[in-house]
N, C-alpha and C. Protein backbone atom coordinates (compact mmCIF):
# COMPACT_ATOMS: atom_id res chain seq x y z
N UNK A 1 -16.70 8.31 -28.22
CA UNK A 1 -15.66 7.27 -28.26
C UNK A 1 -14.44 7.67 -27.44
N UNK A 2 -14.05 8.63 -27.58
CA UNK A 2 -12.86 9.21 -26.49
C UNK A 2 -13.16 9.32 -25.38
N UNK A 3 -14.55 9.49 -24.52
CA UNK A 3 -14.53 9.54 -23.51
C UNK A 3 -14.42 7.93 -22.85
N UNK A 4 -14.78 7.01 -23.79
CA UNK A 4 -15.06 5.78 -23.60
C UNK A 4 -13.31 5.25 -23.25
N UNK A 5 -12.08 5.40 -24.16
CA UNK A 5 -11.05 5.31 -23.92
C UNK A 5 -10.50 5.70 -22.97
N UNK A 6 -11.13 7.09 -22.53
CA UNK A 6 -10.13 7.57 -21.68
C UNK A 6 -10.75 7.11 -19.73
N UNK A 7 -12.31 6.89 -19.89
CA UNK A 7 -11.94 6.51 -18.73
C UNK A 7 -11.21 5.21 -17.67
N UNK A 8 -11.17 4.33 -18.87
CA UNK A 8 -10.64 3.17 -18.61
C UNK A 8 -8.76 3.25 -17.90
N UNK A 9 -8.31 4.50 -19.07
CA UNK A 9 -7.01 4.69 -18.61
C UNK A 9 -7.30 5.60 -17.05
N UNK A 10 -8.06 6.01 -16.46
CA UNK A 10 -8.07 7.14 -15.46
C UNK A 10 -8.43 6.12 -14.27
N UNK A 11 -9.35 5.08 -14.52
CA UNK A 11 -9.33 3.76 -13.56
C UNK A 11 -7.92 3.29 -13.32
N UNK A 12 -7.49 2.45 -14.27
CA UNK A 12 -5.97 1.82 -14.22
C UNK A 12 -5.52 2.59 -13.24
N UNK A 13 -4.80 3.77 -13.83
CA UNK A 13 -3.88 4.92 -12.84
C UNK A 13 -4.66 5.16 -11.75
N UNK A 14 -6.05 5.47 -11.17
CA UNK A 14 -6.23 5.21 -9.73
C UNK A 14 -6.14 4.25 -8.58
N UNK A 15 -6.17 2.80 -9.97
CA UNK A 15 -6.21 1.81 -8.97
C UNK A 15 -4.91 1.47 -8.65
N UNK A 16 -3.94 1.80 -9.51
CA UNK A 16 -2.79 1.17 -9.41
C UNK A 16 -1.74 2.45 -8.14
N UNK A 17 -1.80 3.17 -8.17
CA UNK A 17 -1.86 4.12 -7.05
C UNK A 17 -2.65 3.96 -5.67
N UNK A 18 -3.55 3.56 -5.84
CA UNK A 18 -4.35 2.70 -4.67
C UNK A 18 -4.19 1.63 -4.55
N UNK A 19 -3.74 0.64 -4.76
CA UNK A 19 -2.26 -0.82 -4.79
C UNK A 19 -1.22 -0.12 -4.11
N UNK A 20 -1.13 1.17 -4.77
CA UNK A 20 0.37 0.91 -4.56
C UNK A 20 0.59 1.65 -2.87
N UNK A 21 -0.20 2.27 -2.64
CA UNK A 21 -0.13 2.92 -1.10
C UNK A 21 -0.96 2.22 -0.15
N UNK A 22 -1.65 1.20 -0.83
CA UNK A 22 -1.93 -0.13 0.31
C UNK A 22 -0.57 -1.17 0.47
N UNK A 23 0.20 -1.50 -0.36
CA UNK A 23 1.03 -2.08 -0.52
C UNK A 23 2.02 -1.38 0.94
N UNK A 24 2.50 -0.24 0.53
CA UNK A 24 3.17 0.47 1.48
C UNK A 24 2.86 0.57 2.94
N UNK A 25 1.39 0.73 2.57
CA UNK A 25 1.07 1.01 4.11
C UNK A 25 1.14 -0.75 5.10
N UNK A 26 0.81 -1.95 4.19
CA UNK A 26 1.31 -3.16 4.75
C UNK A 26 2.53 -3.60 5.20
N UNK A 27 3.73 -2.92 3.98
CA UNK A 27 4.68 -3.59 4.44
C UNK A 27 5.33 -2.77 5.52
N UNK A 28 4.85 -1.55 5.68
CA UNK A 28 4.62 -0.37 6.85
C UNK A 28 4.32 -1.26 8.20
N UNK A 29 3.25 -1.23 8.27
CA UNK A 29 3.00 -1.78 9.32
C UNK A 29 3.55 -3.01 9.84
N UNK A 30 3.71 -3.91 8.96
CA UNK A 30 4.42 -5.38 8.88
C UNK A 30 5.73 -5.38 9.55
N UNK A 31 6.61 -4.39 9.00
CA UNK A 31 7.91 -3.63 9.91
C UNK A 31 7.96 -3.38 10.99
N UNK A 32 6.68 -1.98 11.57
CA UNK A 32 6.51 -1.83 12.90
C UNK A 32 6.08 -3.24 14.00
N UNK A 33 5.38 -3.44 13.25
CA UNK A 33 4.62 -5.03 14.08
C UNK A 33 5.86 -5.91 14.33
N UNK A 34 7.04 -5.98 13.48
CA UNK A 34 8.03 -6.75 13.69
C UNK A 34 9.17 -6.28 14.78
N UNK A 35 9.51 -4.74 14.30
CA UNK A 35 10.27 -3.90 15.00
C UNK A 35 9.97 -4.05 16.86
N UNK A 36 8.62 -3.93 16.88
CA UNK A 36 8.03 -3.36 18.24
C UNK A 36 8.06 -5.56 19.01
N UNK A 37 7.49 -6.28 18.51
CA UNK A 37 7.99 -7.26 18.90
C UNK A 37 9.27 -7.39 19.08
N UNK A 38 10.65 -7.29 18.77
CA UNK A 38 11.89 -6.99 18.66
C UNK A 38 12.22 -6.34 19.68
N UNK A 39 11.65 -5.02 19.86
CA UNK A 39 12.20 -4.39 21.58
C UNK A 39 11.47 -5.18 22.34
N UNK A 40 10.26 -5.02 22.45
CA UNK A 40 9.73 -5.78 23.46
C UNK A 40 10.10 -7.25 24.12
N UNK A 41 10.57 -8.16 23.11
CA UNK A 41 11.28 -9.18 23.49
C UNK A 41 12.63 -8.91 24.48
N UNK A 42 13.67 -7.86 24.12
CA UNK A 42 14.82 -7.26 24.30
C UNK A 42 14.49 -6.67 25.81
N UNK A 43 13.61 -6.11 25.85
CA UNK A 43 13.12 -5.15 27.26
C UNK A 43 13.04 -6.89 28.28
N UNK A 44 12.41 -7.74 27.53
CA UNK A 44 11.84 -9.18 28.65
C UNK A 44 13.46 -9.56 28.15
């Protein structure tokens, strides 16, 4: 029975850690993609 509890909590906390550094890495990129359009417009 405890192992049954506990892996459910060890999912949650991986996935939500894996959300959460996809999250980052989007709004990451989303920035650069914006940033680099931004000079590039500036350079034209």
């Amino acid at each position: 029975m405890a192992h049954k509890l506990v892996l459910p909590k060890v999912y949650t906390c991986i996935c939500t850690i894996y959300l959460g550094v996809l999250l980052k890495s989007l709004i990451l990129g989303a920035n650069l993609k914006i940033s680099t359009r931004k000079s590039w417009q500036d350079q034209v």
